[in-house]
Protein backbone atom coordinates (compact mmCIF):
# COMPACT_ATOMS: atom_id res chain seq x y z
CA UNK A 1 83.33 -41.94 -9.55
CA UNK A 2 83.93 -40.53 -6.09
CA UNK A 3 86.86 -42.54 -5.89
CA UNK A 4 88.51 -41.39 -8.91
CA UNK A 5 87.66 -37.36 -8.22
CA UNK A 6 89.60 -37.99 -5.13
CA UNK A 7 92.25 -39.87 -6.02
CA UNK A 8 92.85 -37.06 -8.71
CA UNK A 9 92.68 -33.96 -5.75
CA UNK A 10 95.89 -33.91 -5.32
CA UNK A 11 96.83 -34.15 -8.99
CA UNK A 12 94.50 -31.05 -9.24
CA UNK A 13 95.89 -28.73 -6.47
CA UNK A 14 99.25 -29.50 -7.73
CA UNK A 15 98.73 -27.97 -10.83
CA UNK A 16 96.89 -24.89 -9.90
CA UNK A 17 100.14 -24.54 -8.19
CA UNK A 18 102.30 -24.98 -10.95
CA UNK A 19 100.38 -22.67 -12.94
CA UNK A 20 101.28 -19.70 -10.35
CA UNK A 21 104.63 -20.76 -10.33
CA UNK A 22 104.75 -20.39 -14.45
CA UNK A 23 103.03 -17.14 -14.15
CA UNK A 24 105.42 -15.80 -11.59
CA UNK A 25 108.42 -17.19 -13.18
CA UNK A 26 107.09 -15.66 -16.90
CA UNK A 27 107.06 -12.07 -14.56
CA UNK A 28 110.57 -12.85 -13.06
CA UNK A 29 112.11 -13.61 -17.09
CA UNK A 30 110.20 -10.24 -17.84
CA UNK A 31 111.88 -8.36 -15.11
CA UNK A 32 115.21 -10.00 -15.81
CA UNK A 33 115.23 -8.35 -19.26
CA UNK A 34 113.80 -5.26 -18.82
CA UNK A 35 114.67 -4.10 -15.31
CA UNK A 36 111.09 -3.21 -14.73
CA UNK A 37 108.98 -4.22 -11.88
CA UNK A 38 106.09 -3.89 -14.52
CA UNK A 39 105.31 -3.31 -18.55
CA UNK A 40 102.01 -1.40 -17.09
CA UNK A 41 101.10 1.50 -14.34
CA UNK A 42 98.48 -1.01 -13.22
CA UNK A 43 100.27 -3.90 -12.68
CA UNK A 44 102.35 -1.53 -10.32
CA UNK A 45 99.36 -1.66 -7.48
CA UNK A 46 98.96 1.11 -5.13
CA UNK A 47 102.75 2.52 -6.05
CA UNK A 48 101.80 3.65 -9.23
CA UNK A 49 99.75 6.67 -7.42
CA UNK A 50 103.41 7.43 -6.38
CA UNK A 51 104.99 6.94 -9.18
CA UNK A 52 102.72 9.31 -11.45
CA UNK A 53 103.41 12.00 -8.50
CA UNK A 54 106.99 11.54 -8.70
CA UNK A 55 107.01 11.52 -12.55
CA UNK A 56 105.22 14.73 -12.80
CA UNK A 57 108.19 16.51 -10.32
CA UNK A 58 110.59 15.51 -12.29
CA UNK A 59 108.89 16.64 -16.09
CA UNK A 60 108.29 19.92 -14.13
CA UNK A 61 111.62 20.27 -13.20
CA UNK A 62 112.84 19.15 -16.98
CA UNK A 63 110.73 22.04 -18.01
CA UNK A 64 112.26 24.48 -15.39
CA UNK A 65 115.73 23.19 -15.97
CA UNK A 66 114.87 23.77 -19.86
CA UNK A 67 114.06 27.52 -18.96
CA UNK A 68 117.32 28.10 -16.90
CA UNK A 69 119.14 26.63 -20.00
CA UNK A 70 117.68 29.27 -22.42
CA UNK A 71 117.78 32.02 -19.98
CA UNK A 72 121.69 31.12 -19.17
CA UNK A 73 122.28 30.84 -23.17
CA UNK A 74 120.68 34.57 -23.51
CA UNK A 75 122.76 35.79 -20.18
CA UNK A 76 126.21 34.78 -21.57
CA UNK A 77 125.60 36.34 -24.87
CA UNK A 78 124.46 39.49 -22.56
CA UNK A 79 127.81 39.03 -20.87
CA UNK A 80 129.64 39.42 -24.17
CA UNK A 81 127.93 42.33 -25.30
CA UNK A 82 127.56 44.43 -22.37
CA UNK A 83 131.81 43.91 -21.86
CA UNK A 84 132.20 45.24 -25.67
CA UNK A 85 129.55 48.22 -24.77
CA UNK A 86 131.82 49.18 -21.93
CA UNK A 87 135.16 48.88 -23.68
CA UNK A 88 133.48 50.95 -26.44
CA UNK A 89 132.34 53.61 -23.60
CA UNK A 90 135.83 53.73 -22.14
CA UNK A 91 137.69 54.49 -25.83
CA UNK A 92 135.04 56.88 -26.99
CA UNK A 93 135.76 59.19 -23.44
CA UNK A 94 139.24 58.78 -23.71
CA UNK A 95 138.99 59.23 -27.70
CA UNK A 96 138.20 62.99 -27.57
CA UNK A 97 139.90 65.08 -25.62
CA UNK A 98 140.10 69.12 -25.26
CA UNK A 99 143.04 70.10 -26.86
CA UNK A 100 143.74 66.83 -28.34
CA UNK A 101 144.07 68.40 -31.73
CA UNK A 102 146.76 66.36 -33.65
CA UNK A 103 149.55 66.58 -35.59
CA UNK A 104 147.69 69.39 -38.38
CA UNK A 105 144.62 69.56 -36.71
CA UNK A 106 144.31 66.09 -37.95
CA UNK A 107 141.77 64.74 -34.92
CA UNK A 108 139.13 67.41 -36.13
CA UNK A 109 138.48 64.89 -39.10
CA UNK A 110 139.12 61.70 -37.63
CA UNK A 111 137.46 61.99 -34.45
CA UNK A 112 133.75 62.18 -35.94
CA UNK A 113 134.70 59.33 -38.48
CA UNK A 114 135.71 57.24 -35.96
CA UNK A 115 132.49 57.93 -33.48
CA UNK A 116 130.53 57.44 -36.37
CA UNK A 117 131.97 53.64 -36.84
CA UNK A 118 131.73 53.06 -32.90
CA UNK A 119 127.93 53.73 -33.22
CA UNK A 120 127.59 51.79 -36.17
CA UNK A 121 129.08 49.22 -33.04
CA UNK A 122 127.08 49.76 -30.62
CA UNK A 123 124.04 49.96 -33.19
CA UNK A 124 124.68 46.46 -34.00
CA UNK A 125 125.26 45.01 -30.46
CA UNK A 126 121.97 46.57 -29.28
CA UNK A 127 120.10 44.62 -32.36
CA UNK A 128 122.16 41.67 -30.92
CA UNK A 129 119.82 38.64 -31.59
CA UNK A 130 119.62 34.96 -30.16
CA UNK A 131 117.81 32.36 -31.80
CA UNK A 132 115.44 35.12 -33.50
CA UNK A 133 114.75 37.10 -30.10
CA UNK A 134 116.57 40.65 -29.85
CA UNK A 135 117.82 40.80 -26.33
CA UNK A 136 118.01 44.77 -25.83
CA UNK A 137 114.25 45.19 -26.84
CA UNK A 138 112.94 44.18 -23.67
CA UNK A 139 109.19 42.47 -24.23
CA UNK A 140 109.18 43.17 -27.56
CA UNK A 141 111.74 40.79 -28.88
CA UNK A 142 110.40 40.18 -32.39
CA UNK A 143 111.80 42.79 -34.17
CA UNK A 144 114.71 45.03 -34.12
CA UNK A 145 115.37 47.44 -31.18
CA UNK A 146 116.99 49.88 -32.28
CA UNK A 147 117.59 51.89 -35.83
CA UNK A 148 121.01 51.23 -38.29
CA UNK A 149 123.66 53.91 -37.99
CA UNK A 150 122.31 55.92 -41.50
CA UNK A 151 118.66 55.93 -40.72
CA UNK A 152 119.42 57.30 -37.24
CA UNK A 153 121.56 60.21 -38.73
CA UNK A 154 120.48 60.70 -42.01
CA UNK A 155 116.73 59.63 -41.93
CA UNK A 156 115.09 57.77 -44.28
CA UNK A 157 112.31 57.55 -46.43
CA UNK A 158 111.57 61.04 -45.80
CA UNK A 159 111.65 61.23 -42.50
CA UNK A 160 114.27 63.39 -40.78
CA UNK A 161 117.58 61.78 -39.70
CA UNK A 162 119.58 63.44 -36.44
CA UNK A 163 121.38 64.88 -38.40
CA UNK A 164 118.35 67.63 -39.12
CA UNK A 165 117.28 67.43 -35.84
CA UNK A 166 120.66 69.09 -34.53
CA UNK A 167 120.49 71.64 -37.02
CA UNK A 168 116.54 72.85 -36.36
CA UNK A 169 117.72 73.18 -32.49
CA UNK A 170 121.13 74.44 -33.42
CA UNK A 171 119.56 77.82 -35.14
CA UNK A 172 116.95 77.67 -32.39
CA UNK A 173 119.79 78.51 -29.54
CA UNK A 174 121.46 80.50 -31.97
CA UNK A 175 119.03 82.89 -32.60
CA UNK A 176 120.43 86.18 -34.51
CA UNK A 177 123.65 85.04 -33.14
CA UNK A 178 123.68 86.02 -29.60
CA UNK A 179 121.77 83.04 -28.04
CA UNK A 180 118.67 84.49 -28.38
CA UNK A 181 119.56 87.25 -25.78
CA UNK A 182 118.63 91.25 -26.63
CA UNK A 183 121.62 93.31 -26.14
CA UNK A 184 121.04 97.51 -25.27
CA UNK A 185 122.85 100.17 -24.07
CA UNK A 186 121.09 103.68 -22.43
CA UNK A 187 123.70 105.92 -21.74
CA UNK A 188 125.90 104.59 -18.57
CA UNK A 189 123.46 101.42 -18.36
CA UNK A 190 123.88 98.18 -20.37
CA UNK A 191 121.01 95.81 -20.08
CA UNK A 192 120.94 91.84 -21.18
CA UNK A 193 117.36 90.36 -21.82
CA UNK A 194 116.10 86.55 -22.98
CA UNK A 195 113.94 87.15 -26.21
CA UNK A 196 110.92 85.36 -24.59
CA UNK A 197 109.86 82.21 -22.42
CA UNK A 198 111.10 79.51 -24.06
CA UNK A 199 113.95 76.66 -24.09
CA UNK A 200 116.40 77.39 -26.57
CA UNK A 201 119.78 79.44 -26.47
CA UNK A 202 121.15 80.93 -22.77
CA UNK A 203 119.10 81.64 -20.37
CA UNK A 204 120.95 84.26 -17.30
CA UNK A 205 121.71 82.77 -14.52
CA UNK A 206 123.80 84.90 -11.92
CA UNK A 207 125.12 88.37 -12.37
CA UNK A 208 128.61 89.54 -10.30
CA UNK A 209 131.11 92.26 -9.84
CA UNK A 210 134.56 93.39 -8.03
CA UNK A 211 133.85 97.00 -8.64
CA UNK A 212 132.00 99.05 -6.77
CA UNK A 213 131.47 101.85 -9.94
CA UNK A 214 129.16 99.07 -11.83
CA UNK A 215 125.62 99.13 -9.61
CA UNK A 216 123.71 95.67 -10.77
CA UNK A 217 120.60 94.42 -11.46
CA UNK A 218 120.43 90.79 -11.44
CA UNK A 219 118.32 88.07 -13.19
CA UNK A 220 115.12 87.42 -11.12
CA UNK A 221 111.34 86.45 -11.14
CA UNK A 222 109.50 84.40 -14.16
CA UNK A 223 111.42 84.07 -17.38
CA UNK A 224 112.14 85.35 -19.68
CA UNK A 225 114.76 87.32 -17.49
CA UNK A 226 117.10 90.99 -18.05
CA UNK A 227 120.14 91.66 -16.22
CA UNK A 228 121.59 95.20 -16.39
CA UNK A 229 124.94 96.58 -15.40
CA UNK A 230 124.64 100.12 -14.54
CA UNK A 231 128.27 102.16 -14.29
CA UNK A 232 127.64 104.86 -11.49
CA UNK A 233 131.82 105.60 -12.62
CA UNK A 234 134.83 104.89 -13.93
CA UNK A 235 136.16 100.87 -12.75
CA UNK A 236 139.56 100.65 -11.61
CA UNK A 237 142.04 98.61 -13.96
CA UNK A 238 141.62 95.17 -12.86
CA UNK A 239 137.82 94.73 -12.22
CA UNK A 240 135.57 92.48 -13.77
CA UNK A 241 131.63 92.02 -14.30
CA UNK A 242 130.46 88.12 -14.84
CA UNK A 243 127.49 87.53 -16.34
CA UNK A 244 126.24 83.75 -15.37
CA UNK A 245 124.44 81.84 -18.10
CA UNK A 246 123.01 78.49 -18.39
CA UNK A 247 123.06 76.65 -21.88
CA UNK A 248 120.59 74.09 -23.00
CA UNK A 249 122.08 71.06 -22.15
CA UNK A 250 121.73 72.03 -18.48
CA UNK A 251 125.72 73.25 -17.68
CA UNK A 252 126.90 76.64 -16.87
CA UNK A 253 128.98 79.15 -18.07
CA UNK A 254 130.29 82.20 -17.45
CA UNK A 255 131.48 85.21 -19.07
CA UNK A 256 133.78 87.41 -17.15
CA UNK A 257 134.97 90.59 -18.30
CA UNK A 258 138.11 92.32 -16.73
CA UNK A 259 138.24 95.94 -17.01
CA UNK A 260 141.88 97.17 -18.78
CA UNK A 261 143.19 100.45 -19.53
CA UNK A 262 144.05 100.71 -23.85
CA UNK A 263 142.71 97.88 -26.41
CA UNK A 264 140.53 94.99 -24.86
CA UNK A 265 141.79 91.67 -25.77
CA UNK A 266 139.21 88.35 -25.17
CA UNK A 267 137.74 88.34 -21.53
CA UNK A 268 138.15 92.17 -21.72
CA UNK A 269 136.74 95.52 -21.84
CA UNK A 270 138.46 98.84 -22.15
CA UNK A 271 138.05 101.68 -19.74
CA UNK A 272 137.01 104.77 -21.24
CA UNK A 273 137.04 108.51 -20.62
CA UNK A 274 133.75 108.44 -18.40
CA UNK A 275 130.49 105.90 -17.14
CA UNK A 276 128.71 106.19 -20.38
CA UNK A 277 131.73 105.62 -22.44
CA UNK A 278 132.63 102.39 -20.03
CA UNK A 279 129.57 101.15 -20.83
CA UNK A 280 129.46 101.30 -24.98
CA UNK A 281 132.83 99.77 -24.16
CA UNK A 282 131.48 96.71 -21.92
CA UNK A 283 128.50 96.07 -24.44
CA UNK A 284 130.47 96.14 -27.13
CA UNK A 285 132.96 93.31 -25.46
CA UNK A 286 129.96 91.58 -23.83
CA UNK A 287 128.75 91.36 -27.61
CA UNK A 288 131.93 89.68 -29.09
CA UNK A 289 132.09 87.59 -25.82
CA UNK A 290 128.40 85.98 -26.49
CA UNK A 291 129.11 85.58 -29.92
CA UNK A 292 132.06 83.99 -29.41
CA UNK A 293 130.52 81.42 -27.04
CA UNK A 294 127.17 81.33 -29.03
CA UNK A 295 129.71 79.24 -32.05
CA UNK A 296 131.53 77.23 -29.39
CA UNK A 297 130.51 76.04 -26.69
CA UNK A 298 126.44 77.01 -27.28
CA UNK A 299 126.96 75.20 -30.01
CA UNK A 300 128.15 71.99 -28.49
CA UNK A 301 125.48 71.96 -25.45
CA UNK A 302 123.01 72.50 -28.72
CA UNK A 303 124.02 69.32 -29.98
CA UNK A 304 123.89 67.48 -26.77
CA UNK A 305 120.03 69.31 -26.60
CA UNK A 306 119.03 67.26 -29.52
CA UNK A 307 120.46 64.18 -29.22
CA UNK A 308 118.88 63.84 -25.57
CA UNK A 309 115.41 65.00 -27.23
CA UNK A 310 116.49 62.65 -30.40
CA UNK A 311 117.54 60.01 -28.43
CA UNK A 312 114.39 59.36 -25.79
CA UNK A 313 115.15 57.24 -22.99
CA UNK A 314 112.87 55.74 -20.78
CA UNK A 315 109.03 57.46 -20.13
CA UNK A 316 110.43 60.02 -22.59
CA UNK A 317 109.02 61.46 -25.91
CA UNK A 318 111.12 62.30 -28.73
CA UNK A 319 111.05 66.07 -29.30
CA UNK A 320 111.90 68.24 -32.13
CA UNK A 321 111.61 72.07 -32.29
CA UNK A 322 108.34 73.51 -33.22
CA UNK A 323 108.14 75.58 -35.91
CA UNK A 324 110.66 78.21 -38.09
CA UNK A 325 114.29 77.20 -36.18
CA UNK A 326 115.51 80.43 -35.99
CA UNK A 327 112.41 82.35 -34.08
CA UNK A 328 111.05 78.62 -32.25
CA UNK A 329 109.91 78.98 -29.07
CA UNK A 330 108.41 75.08 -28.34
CA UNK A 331 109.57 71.62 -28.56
CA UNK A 332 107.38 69.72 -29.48
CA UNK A 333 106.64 65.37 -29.51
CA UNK A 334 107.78 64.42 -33.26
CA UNK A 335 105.47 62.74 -35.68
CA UNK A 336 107.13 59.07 -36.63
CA UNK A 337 105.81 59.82 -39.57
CA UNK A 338 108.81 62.59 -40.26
CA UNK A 339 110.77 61.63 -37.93
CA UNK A 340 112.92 59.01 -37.43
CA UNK A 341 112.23 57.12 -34.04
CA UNK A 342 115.36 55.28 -33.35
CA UNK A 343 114.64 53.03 -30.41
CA UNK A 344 111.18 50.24 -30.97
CA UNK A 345 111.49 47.84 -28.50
CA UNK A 346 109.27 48.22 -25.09
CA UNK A 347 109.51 51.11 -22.97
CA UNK A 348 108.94 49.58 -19.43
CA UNK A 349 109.91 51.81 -16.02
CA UNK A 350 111.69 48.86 -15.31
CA UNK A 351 113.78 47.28 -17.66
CA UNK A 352 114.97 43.72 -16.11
CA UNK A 353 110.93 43.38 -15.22
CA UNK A 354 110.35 43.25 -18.64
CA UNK A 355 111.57 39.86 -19.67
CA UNK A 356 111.00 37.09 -16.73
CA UNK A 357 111.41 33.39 -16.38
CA UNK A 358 109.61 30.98 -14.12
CA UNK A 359 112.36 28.98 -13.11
CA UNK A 360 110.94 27.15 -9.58
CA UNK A 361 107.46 26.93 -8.14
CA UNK A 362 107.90 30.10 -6.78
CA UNK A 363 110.82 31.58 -8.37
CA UNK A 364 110.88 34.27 -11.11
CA UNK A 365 114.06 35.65 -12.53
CA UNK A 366 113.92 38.70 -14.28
CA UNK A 367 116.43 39.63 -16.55
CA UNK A 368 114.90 41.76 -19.58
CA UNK A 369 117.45 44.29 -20.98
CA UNK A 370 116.10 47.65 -23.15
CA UNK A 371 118.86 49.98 -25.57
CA UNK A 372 116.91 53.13 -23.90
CA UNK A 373 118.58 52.74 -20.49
CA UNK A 374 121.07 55.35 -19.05
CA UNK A 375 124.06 53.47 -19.75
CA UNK A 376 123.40 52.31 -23.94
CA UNK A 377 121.53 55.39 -24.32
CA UNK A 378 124.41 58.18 -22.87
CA UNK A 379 126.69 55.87 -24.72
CA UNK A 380 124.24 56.18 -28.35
CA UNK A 381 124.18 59.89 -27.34
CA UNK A 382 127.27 61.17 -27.14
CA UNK A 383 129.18 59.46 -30.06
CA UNK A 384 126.01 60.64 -32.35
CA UNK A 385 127.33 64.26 -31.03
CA UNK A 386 130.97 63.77 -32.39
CA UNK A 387 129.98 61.95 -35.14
CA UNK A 388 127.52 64.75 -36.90
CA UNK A 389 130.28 67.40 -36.07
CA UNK A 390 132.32 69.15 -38.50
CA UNK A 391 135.74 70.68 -37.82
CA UNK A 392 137.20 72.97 -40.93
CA UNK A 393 140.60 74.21 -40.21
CA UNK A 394 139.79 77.24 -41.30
CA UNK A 395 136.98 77.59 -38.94
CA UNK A 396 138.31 80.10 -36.21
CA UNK A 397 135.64 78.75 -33.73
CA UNK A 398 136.50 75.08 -34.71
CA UNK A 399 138.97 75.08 -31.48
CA UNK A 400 136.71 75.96 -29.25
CA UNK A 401 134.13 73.67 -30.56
CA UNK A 402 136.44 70.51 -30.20
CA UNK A 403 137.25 71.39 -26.70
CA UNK A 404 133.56 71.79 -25.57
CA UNK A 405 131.98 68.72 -27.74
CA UNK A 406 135.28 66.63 -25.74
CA UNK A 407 134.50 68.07 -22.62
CA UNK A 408 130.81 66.88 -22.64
CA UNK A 409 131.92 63.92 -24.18
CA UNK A 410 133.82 63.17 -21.47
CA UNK A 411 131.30 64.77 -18.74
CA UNK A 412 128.46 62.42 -19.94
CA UNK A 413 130.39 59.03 -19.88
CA UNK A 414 132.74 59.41 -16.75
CA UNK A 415 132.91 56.72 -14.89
CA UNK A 416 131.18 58.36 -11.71
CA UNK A 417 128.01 57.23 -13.42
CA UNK A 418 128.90 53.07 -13.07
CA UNK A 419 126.98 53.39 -9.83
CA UNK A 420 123.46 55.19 -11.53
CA UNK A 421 120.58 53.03 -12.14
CA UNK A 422 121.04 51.69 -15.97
CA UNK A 423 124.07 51.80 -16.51
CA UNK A 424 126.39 49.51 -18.31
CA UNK A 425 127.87 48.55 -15.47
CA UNK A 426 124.85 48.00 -13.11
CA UNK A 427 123.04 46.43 -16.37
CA UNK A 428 125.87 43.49 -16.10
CA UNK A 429 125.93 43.50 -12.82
CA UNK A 430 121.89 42.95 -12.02
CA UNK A 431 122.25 40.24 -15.15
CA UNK A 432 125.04 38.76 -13.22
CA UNK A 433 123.44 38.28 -10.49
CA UNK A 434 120.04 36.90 -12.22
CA UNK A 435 122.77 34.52 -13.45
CA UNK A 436 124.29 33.46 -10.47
CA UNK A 437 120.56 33.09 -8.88
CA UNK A 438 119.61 30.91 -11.83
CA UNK A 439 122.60 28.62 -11.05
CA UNK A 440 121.78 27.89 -7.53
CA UNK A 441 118.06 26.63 -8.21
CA UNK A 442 119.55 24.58 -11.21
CA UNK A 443 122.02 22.80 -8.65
CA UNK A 444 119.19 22.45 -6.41
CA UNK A 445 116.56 21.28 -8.85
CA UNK A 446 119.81 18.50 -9.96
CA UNK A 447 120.15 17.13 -6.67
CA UNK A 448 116.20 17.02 -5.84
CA UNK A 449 116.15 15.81 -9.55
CA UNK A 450 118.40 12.57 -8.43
CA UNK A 451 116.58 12.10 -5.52
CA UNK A 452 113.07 11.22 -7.82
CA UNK A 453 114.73 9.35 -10.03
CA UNK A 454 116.33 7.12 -7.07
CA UNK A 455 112.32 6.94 -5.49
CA UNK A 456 111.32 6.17 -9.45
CA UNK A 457 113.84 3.35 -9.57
CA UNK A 458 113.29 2.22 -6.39
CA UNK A 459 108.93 2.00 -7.91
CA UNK A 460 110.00 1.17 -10.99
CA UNK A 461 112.56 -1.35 -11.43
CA UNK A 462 114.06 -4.40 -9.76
CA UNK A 463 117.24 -5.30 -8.51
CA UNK A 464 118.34 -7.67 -11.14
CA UNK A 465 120.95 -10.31 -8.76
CA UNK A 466 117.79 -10.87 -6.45
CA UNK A 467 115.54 -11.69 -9.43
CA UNK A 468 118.17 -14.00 -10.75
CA UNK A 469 118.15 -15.93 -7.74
CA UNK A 470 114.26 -16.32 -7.45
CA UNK A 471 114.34 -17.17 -10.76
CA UNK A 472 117.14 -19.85 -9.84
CA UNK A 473 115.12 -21.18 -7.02
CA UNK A 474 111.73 -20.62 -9.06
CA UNK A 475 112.93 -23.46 -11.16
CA UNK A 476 114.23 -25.36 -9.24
CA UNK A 477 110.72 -25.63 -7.66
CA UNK A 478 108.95 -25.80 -10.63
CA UNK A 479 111.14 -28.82 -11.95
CA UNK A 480 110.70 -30.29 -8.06
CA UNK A 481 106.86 -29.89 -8.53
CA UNK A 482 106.61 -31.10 -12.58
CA UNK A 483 108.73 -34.46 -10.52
CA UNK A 484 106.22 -34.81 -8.23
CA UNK A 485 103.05 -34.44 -9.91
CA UNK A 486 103.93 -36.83 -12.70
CA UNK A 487 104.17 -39.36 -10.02
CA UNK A 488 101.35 -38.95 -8.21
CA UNK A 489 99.88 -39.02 -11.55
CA UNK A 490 100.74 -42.29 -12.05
CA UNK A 491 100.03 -43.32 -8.74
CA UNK A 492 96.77 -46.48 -8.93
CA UNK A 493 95.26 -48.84 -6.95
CA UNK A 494 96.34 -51.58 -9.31
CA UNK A 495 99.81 -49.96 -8.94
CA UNK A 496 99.88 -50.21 -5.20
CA UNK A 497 98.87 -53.44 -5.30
């Protein structure tokens, strides 16, 4: 029996040897026709602590890659909108301009129409929306920023459009018609008061004279403020008083009154037979000369009052005038419920802050937009002033009106203000460069990207023309060995013999 177990040894070994051989040449056929090293992370040994590391990377960087991809998607429609914001700034100043009446006055009825239909625009580019998310709301992206063009000046459901808003603080500045100033004359003195501390209508600013008959008492000390013009004599043809005023909407004015001998035309004041007489005469031109400005160009900084408290911009309340219009002497924070509050999205200090992206391990690109910054909101501002305005041809102060409503117009979207923070301008420009920053960590996280999949390959899968040839010489083996063994196999004692 001994005999036979050893006579069979080497019948034995050489099959145990065959039987690797099958099992490597089964992996090798496997290899061939996937291209994988292995069908399981195990049979990968110690590389497949490796290749889970390297596999993780690169779904990390898919994921990054995936945020740069929305982000850019949401930048380029920002592109497009914020060039079309800035065209629409650059007609509407150039649009409107003093003087610019027309052929028939003809501009004093298209020039509101056609600010009202730019709004309507820029409305509708600030409620610009991609995939669902409204890009000029800032963190709140879910809904609308911003109100449609007939809520905003109309109101709705009740609630009071702009349109109120610039009427209320309208007849507040107005007052009795003077610009709630007090108007008196005491024999050879003529004094100018504010009606009490509050916001609305002029306020006196600087009182000055070329004569040296009119003895002045300026505007000084805690508000409200009197001015009085005292004539000591007769002024010599040629001299002039100016009274200094500021107007609600922050600019100054300036009424100067030259002193002429006969009837006072505009800017004038007749000279009479002595002091006291001078002075009726002044008060009585300083009279038409605020009333005349109260219509025009009161009227227009009164407009561009409200729509900066209608039109809130960032940190700010909305603010409407307290109480009866006429005798108001408060603004106060409107109540959304009757008033329309035309801008919803966030309100953060800083706009790009409020929308960010994780787009690296430690990168963070920030590139949140909100329709309450400078640039929208001067923009939303000034064409709500034309469009409320009304021009009748008939209207002797309608002029004057045009001409200051265009020269704010034009004031409040110059170009000198491209430079200020929030901007349209500085707006693309910050996006642009969130852009451009975004497009350097994508090429980056591309060519670190090829690099792991070149260190997963080289875990992962086999080079197919080496295979082949083990698999060649595998066989060749194999068929050698299956030779062999069947002969030993029939190797005998008897057969020896």
């Amino acid at each position: 029996m001994t005999s036979v177990n050893r006579t069979m040894f080497p019948v034995q070994s050489g099959a145990r040897q065959i039987a690797r051989m099958q099992e490597r040449f089964a992996t090798l056929q496997m290899q061939l026709a996937t291209g994988q090293k292995a069908s399981t992370l195990s049979e990968l040994g110690d590389d497949r602590y490796l290749d889970l590391t390297v596999r993780n990377r690169l779904g990390r960087i898919e994921g990054y890659q995936n945020n740069i991809g929305t982000m850019g998607l949401r930048l380029d429609v920002f592109d497009k909108v914020l060039a079309r914001l800035d065209t629409l700034e650059s007609d509407s100043r150039v649009g409107m301009t003093p003087g610019g009446y027309g052929t028939g006055n003809i501009n004093f009825g298209t020039a509101p129409t056609l600010a009202t239909s730019r709004l309507d625009e820029v409305l509708n580019l600030l409620n610009t929306d991609v995939d669902g998310r409204y890009i000029f709301g800032g963190s709140v992206a879910d809904k609308k920023p911003v109100q449609n063009v007939d809520a905003i000046l109309d109101g709705i459901a009740g609630k009071a459009g702009f349109k109120q808003i610039v009427s209320e603080r309208t007849a507040a500045d107005l007052g009795t018609g003077l610009g709630r100033l007090t108007l008196s004359t005491a024999t050879d003195t003529v004094t100018l008061g504010e009606d009490g501390a509050h916001p609305f209508g002029f306020k006196l600013s600087t009182l000055t004279t070329t004569s040296s008959a009119a003895t002045l008492t300026p505007p000084a000390g805690t508000p409200p403020q009197t001015l009085a013009v005292q004539f000591t004599a007769v002024p010599l043809a040629g001299e002039s008083v100016t009274v200094g005023l500021t107007l609600p909407d922050g600019s100054e004015e300036a009424i100067r009154l030259k002193a002429v001998t006969g009837t006072a035309a505009d800017g004038e004041f007749s000279l009479g037979v002595d002091a006291n007489t001078t002075a009726a005469n002044f008060a009585a031109s300083l009279q038409g000369a605020l009333t005349d400005m109260a219509q025009t160009k009161l009227a227009a900084a009164s407009t561009f009052a409200a729509a900066d408290n209608f039109f809130n911009g960032q940190g700010q309340d909305v603010l409407r005038v307290v109480g009866p219009p006429a005798t108001a002497t408060a603004l106060g924070v409107a109540d959304p419920a009757t008033t329309v509050i035309w801008y919803q999205g966030s309100d953060a200090a800083s706009a790009r802050h409020s929308v960010t992206s994780k787009i690296d391990e430690a990168i963070n690109i920030s590139y949140g937009a909100q329709a309450n910054e400078s640039g929208p909101l001067e923009l939303v501002r000034s064409l709500a002033a034309v469009a409320v305005q009304n021009f009748p041809s008939a209207d002797p102060t309608a002029q004057g009106r045009f001409d200051a409503i265009a020269n704010r117009n034009i004031s409040r979207l110059a170009e000198s203000h491209n430079s200020e923070a929030g901007s349209i301008e500085m707006i693309a420009a910050e996006l642009g460069n969130a852009k451009a920053a975004a497009a350097n960590v994508s090429e980056r996280h591309e060519t670190y990207g090829a690099h792991l999949e070149q260190m997963l390959s080289d875990i992962e899968t086999i080079p197919k023309e080496d295979v082949a040839m083990e698999l060649l010489a595998l066989q060749t083996r194999l068929q050698a060995s299956y030779q062999a063994t069947s002969m030993i196999a029939q190797l005998s004692m008897v057969n020896f013999l």
